[in-house]
N, C-alpha and C. Protein backbone atom coordinates (compact mmCIF):
# COMPACT_ATOMS: atom_id res chain seq x y z
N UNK A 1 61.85 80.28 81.82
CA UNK A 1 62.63 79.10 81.52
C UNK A 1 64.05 79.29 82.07
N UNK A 2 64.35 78.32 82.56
CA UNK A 2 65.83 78.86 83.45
C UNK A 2 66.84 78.19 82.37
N UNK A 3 67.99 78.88 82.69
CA UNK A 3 69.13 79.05 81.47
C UNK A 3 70.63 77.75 82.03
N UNK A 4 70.57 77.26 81.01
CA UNK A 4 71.47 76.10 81.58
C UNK A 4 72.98 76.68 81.18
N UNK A 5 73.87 76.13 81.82
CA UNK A 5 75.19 76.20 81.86
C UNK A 5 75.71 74.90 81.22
N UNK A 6 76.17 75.10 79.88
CA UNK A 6 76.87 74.08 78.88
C UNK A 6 77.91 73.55 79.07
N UNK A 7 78.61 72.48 78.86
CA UNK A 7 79.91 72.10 78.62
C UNK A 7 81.19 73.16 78.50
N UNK A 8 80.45 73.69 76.91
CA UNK A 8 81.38 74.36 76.30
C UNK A 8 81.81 75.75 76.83
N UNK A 9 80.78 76.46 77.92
CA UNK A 9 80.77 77.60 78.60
C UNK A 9 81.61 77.18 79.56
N UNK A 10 81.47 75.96 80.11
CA UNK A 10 82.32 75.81 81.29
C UNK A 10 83.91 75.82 80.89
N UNK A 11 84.11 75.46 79.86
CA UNK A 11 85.61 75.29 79.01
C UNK A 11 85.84 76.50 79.02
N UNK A 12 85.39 77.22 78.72
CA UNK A 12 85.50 78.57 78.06
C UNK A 12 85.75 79.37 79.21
N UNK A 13 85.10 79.79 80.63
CA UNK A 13 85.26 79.60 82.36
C UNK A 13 86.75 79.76 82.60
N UNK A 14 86.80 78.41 81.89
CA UNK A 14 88.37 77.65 82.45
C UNK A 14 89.40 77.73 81.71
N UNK A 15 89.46 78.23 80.75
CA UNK A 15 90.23 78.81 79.62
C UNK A 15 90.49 80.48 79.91
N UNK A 16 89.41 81.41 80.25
CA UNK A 16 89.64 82.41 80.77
C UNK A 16 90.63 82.33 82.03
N UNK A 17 90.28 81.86 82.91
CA UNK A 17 91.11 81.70 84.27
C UNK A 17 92.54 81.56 83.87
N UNK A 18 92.64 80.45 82.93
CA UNK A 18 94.17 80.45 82.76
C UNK A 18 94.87 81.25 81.38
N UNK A 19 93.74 82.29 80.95
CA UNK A 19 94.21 83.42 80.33
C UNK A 19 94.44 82.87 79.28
N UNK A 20 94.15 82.21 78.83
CA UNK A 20 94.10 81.45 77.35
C UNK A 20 93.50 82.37 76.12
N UNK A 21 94.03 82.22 75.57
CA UNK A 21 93.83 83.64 74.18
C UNK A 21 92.24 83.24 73.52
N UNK A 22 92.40 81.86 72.77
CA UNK A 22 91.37 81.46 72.04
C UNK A 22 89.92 81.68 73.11
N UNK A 23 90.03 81.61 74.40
CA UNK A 23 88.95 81.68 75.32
C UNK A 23 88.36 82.93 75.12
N UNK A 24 89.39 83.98 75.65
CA UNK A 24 88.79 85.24 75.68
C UNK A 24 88.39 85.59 74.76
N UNK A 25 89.26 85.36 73.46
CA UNK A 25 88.61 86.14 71.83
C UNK A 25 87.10 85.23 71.82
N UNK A 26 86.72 84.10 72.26
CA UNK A 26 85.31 83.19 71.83
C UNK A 26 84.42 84.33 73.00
N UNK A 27 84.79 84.48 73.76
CA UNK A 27 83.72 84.76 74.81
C UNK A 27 83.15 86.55 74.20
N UNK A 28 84.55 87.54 73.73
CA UNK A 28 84.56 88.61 73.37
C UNK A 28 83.25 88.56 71.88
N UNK A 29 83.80 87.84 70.97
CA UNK A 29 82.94 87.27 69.98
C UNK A 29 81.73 86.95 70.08
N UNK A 30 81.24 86.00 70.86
CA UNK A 30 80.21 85.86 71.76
C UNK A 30 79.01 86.87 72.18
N UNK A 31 79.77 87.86 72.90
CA UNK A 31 79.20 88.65 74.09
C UNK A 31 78.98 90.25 73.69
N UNK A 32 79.77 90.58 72.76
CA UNK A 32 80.40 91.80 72.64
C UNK A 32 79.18 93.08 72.15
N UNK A 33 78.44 92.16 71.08
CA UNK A 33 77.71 93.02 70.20
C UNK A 33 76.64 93.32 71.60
N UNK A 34 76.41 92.19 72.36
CA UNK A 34 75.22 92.42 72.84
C UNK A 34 75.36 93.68 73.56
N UNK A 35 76.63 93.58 74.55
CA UNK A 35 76.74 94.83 75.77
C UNK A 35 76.90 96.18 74.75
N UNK A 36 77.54 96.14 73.71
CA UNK A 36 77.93 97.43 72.91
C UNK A 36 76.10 98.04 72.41
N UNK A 37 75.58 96.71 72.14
CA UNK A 37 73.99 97.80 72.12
C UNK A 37 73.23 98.27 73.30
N UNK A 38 73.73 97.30 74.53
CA UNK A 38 73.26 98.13 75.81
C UNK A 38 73.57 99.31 76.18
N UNK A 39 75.12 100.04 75.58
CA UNK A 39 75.30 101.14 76.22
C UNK A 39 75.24 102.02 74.93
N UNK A 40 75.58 101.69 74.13
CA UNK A 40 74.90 102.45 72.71
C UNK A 40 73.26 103.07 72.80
N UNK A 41 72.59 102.03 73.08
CA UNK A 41 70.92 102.25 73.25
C UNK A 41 70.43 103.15 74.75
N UNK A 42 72.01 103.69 75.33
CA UNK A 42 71.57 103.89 76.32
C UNK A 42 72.77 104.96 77.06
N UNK A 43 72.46 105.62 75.87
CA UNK A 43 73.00 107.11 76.36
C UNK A 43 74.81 107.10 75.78
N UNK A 44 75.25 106.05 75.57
CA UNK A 44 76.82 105.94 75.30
C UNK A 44 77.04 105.66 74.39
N UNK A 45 78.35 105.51 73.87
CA UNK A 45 79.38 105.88 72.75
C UNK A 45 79.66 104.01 72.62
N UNK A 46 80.32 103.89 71.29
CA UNK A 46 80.98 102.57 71.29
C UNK A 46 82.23 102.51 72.10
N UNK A 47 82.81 103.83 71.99
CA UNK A 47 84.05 103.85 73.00
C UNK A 47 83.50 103.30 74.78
N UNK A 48 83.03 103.90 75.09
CA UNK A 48 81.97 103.74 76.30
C UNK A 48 81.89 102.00 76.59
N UNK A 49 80.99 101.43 75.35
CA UNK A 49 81.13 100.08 75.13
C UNK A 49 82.32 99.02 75.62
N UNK A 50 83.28 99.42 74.44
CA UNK A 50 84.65 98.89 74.71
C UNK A 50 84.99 99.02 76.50
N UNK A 51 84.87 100.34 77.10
CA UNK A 51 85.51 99.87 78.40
C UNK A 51 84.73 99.54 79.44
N UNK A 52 83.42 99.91 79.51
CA UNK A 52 82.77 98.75 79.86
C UNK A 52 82.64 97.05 80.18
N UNK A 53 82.26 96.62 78.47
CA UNK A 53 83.00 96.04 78.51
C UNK A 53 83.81 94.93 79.39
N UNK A 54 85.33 95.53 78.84
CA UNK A 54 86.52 95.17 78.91
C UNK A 54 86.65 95.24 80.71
N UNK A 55 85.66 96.38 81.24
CA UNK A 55 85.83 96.23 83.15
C UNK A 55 84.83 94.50 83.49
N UNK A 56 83.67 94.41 82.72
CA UNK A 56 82.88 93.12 82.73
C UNK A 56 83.96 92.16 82.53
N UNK A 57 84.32 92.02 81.61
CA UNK A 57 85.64 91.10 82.15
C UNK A 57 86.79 90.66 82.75
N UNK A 58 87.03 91.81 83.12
CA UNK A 58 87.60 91.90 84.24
C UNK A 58 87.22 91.24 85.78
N UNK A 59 86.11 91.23 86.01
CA UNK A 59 85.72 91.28 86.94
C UNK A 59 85.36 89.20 87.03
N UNK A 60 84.26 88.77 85.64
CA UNK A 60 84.35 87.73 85.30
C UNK A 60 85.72 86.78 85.37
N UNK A 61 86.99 87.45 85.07
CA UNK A 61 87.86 87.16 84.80
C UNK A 61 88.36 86.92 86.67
N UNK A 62 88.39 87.60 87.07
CA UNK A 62 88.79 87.56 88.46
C UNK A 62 87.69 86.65 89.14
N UNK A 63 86.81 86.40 88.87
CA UNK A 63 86.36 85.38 89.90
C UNK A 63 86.20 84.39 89.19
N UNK A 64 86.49 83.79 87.95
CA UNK A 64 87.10 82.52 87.10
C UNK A 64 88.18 82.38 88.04
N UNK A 65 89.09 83.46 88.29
CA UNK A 65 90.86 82.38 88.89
C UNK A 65 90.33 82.47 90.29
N UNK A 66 89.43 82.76 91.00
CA UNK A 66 89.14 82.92 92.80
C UNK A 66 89.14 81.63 92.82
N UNK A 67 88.23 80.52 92.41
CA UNK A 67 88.58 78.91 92.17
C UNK A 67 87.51 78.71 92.75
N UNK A 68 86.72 79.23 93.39
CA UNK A 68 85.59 79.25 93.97
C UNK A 68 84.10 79.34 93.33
N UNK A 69 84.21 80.45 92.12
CA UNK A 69 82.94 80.84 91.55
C UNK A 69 82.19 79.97 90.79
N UNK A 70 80.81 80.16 90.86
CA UNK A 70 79.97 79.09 90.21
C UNK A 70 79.48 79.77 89.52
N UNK A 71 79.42 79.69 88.60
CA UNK A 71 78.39 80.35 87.73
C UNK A 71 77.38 79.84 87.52
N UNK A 72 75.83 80.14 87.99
CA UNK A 72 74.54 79.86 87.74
C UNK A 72 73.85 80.75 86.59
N UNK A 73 74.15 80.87 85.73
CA UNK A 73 73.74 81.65 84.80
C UNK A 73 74.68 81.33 83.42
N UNK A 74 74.19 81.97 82.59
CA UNK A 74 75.15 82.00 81.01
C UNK A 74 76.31 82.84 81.13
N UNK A 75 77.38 83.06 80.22
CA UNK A 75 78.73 83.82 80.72
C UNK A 75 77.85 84.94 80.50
N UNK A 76 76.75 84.68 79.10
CA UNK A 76 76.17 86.20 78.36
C UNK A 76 75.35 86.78 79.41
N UNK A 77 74.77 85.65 79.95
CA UNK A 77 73.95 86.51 80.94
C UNK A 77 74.21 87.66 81.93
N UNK A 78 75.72 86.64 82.42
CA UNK A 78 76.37 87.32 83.55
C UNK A 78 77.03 88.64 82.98
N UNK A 79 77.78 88.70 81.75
CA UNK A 79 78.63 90.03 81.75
C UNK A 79 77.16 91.10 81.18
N UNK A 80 76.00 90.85 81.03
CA UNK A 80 74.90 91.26 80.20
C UNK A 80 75.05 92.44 81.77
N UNK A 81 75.03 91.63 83.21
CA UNK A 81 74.07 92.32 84.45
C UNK A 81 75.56 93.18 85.21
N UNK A 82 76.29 92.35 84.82
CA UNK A 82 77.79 93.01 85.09
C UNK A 82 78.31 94.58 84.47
N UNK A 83 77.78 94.42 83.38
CA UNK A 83 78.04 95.60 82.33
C UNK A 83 76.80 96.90 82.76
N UNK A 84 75.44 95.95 82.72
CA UNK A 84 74.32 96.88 82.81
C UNK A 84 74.73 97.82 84.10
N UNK A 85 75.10 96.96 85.44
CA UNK A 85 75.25 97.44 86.81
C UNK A 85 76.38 98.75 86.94
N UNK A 86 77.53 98.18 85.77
CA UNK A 86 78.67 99.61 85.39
C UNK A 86 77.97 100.24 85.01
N UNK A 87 77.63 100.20 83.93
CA UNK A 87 77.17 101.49 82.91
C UNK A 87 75.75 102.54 83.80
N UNK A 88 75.23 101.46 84.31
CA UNK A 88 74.06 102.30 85.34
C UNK A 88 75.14 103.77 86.20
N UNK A 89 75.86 102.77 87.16
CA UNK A 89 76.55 103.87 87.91
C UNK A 89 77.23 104.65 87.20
N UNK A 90 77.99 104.59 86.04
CA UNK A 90 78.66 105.36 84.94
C UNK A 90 78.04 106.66 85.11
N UNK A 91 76.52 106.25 84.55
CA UNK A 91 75.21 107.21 84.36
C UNK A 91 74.90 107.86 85.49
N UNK A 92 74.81 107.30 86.32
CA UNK A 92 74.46 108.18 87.77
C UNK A 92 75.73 109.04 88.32
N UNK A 93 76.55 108.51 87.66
CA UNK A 93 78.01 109.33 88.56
C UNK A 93 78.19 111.06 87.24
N UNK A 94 77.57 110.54 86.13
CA UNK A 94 77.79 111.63 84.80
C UNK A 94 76.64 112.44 84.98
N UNK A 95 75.37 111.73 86.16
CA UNK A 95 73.89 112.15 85.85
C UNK A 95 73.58 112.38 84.63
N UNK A 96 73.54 111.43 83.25
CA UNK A 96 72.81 111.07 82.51
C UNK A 96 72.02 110.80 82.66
N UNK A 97 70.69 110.63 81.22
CA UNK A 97 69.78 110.22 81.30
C UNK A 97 69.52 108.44 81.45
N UNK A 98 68.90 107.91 82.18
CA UNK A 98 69.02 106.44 82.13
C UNK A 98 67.24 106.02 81.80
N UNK A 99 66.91 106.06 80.40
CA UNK A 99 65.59 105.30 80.33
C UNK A 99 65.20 104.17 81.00
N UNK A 100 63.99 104.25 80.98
CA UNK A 100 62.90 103.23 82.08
C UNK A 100 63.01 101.86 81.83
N UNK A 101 63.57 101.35 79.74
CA UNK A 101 63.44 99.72 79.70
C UNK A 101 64.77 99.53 80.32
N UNK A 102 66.25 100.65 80.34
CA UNK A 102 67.27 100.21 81.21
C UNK A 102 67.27 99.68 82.26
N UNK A 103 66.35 100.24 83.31
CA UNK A 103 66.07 100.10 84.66
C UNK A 103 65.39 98.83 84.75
N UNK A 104 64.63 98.46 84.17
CA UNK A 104 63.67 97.00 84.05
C UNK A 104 64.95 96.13 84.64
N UNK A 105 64.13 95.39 85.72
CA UNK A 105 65.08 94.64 86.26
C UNK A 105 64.83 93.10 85.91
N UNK A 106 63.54 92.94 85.19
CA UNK A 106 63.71 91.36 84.95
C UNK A 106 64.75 90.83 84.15
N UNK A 107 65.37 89.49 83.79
CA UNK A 107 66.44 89.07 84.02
C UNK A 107 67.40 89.74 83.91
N UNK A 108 67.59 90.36 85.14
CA UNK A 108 68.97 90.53 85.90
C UNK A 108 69.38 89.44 86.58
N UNK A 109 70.85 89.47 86.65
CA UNK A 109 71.26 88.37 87.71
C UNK A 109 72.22 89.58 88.79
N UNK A 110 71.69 89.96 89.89
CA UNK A 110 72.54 90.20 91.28
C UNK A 110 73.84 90.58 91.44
N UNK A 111 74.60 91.34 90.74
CA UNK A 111 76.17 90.88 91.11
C UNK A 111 76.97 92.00 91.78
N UNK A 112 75.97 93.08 93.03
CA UNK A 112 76.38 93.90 93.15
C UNK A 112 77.79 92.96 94.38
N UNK A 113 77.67 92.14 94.56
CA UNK A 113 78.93 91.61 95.69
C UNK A 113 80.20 91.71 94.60
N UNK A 114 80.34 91.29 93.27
CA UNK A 114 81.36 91.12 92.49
C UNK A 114 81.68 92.19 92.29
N UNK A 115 80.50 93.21 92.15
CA UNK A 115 81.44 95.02 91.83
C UNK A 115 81.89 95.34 93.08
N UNK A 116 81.17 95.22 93.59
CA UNK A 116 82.00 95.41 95.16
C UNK A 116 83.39 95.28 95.21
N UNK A 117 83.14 93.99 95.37
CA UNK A 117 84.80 93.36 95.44
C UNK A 117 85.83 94.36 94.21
N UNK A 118 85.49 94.10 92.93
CA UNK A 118 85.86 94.35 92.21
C UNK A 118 86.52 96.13 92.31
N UNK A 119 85.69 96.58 92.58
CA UNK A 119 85.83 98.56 93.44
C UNK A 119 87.01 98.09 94.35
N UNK A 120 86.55 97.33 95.16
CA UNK A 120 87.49 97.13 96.32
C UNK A 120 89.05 96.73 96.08
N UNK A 121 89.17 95.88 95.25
CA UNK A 121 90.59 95.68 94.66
C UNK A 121 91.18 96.81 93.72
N UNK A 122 90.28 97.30 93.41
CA UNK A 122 90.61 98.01 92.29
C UNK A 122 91.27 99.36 92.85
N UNK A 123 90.49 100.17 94.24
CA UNK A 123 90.55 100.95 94.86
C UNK A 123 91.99 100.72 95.44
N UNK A 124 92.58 99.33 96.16
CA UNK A 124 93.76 99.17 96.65
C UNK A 124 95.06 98.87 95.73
N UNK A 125 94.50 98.23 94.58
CA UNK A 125 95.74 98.44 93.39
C UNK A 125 95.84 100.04 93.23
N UNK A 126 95.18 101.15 93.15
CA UNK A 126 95.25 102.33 92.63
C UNK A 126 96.41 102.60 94.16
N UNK A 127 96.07 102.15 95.33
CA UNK A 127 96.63 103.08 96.29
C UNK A 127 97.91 102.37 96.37
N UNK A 128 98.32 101.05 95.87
CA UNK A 128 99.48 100.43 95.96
C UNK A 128 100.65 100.89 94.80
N UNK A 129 99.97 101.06 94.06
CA UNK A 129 100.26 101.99 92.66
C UNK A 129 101.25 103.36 93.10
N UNK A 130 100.27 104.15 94.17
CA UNK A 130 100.68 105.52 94.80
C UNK A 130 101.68 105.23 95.43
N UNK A 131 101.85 103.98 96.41
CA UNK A 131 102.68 103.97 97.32
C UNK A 131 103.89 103.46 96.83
N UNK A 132 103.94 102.64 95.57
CA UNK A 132 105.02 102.34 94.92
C UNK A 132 105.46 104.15 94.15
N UNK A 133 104.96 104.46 93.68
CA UNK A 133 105.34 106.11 93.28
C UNK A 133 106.19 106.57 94.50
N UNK A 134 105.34 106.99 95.43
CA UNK A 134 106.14 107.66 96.78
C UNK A 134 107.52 107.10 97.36
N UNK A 135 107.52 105.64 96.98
CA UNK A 135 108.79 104.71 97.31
C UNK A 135 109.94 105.54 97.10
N UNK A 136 110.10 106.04 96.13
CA UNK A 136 111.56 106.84 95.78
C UNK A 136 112.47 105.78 95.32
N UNK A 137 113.50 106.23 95.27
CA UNK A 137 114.79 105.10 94.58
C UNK A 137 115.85 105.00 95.94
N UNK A 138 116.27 103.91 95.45
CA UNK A 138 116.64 102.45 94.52
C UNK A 138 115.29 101.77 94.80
N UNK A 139 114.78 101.94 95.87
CA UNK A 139 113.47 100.84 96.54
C UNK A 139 112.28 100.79 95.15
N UNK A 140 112.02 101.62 94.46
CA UNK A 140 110.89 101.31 93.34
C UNK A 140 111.52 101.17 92.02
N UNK A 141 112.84 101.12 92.08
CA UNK A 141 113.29 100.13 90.58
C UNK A 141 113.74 99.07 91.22
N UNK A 142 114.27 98.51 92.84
CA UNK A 142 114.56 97.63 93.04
C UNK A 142 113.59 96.30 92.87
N UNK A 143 112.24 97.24 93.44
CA UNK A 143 110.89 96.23 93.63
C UNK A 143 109.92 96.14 92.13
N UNK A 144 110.35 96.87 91.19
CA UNK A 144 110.00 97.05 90.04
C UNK A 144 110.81 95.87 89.17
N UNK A 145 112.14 95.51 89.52
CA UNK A 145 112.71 94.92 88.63
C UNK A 145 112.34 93.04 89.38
N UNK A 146 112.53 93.73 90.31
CA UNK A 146 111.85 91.53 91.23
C UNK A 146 110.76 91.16 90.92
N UNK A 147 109.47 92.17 90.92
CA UNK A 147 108.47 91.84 90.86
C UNK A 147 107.86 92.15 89.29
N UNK A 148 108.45 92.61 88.94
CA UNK A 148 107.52 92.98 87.56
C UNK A 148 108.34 92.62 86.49
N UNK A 149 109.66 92.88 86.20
CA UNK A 149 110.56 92.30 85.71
C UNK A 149 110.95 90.79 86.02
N UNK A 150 110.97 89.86 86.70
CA UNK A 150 111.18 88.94 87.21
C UNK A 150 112.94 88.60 87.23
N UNK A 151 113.04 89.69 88.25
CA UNK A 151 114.91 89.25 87.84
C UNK A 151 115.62 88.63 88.94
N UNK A 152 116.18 87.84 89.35
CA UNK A 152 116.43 86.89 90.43
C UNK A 152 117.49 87.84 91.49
N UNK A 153 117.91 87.39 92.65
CA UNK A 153 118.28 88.66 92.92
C UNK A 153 119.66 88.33 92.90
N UNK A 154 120.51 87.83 92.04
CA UNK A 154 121.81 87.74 91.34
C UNK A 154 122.20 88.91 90.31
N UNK A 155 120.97 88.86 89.67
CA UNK A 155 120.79 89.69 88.54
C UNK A 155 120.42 91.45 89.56
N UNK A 156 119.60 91.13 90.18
CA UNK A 156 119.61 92.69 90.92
C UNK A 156 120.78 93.09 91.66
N UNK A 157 121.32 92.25 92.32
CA UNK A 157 123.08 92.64 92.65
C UNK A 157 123.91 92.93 91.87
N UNK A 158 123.89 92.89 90.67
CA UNK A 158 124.60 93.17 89.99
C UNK A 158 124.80 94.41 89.12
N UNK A 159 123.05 94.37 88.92
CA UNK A 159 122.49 95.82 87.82
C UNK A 159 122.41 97.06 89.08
N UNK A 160 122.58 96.80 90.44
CA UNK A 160 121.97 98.22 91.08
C UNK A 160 123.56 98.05 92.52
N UNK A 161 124.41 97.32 91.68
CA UNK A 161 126.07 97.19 92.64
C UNK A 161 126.07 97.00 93.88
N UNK A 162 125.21 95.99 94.58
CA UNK A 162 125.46 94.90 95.59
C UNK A 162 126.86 94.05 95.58
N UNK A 163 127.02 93.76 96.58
CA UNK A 163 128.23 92.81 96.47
C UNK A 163 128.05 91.42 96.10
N UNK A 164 127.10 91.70 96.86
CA UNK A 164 126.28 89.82 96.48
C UNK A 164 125.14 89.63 96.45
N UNK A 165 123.81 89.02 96.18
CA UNK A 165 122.63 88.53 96.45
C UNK A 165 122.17 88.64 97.41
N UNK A 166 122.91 88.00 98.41
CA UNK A 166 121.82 88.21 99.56
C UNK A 166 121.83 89.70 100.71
N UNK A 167 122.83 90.50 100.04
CA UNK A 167 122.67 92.01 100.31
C UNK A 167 121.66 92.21 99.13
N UNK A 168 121.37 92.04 98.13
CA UNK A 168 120.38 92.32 97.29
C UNK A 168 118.67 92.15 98.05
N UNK A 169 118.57 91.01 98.28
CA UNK A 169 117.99 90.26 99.01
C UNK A 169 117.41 91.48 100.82
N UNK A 170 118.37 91.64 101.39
CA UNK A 170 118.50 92.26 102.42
C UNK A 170 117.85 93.27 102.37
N UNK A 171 118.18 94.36 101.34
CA UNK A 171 117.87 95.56 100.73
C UNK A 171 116.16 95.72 100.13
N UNK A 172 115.87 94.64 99.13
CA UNK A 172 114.66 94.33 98.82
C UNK A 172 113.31 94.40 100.49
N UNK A 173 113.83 93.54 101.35
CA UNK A 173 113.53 93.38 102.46
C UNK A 173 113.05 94.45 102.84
N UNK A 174 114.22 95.56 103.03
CA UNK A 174 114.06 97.08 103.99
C UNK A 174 112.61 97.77 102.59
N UNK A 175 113.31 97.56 101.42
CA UNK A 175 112.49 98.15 100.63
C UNK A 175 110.93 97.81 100.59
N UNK A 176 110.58 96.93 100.80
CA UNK A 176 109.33 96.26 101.53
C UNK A 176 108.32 96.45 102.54
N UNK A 177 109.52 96.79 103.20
CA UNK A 177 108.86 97.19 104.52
C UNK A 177 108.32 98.51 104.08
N UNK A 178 109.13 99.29 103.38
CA UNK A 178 109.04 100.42 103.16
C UNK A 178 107.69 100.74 102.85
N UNK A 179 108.07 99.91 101.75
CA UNK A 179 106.30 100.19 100.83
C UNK A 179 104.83 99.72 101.58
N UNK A 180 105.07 98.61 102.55
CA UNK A 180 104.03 98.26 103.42
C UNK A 180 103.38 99.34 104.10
N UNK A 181 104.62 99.94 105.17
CA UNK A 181 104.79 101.15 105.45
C UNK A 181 103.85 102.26 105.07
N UNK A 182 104.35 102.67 103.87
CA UNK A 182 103.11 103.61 102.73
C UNK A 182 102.07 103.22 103.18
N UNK A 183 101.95 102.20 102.25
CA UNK A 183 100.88 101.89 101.57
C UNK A 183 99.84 101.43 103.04
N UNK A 184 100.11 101.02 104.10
CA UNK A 184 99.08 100.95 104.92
C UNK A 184 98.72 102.33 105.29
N UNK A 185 99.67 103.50 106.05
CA UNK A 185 99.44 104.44 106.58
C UNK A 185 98.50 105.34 105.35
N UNK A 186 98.43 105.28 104.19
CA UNK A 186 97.60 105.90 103.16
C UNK A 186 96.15 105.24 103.06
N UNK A 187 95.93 103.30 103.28
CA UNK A 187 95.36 102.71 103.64
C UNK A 187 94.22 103.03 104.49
N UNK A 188 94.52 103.05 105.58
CA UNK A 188 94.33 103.62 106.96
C UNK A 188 93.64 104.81 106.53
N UNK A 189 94.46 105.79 106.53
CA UNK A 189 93.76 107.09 106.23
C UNK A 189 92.35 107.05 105.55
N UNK A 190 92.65 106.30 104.49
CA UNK A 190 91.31 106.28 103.31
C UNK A 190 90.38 104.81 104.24
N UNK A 191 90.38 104.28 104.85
CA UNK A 191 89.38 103.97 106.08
C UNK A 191 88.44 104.65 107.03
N UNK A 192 89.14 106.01 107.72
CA UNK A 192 88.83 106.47 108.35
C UNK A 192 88.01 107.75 108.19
């Protein structure tokens, strides 16, 4: 019997995307017990569960805001094959034991393209991460305070003794480059 996609799932979709609290706690509520007995029943911890999990939504969560994703399936369904597909490799990377009804592949839904992706971003936030480390100073509190702090660059001329803004501005620039810099040549490397 094929599984329909509701109204209220679709709200719920679209409530995640825009990070809406009541969304995530309904979907968490929802979803939660089920994946926590998949990896419970299957070699793991509730801790295990939780980040699991919490990477299943992640991933859900990121292709809710892509603006693109359709979901042909239930949310439960989806974080059910999302979670199973982590926790599998979890197991193979710990070489645990992974019983035979785990492996049963009937309803699964496919989503090795979303872990993919998901590895894949995840892999370049970790190395953008590094390359902001390696930045050194002023350049990684400069780009720390614009971008993560949200401080205009009036406010950064002032806290790091620019004369004006658009030497703030200027500086940010070189600092940029900087980190591009890094972060491709480390890039690169981990390509090749």
């Amino acid at each position: 019997m094929k599984e329909t996609i509701h109204d209220s799932e679709l709200l719920l979709l679209k409530g995640l995307a825009k990070s809406d609290k009541k969304s995530v706690e309904e979907i968490y509520k929802q979803n939660y017990n089920l994946i926590q007995a998949l990896i419970v029943n299957n070699s793991g911890t509730t801790d295990d569960a939780k980040d699991i999990f919490q990477e299943a939504m992640v991933v859900l969560y990121e292709k809710a805001r892509s603006g693109n994703f359709e979901l042909n399936c239930q949310i439960r369904t989806y974080l059910y094959s999302v979670s199973k597909r982590l926790w599998l490799k979890r197991l193979q990377q710990n070489s645990r034991f992974v019983s035979s009804e785990f492996e049963n592949e009937e309803n699964t839904v496919y989503v090795d393209e979303d872990l993919t992706d998901h590895d894949q971003k995840d892999n370049e936030y970790k190395m953008m991460h590094e390359a902001i480390g390696s930045l050194g100073e002023p350049c990684k509190s400069l780009l720390t305070a614009f971008y993560f702090n949200k401080k205009n660059m009036q406010e950064i001329a002032e806290s790091f003794g620019y004369t004006n803004a658009d030497n703030a501005k200027t500086q940010k620039y070189k600092c940029l480059m900087r980190l591009k810099k890094i972060f491709f040549t480390h890039y690169n490397k981990q390509e090749s």
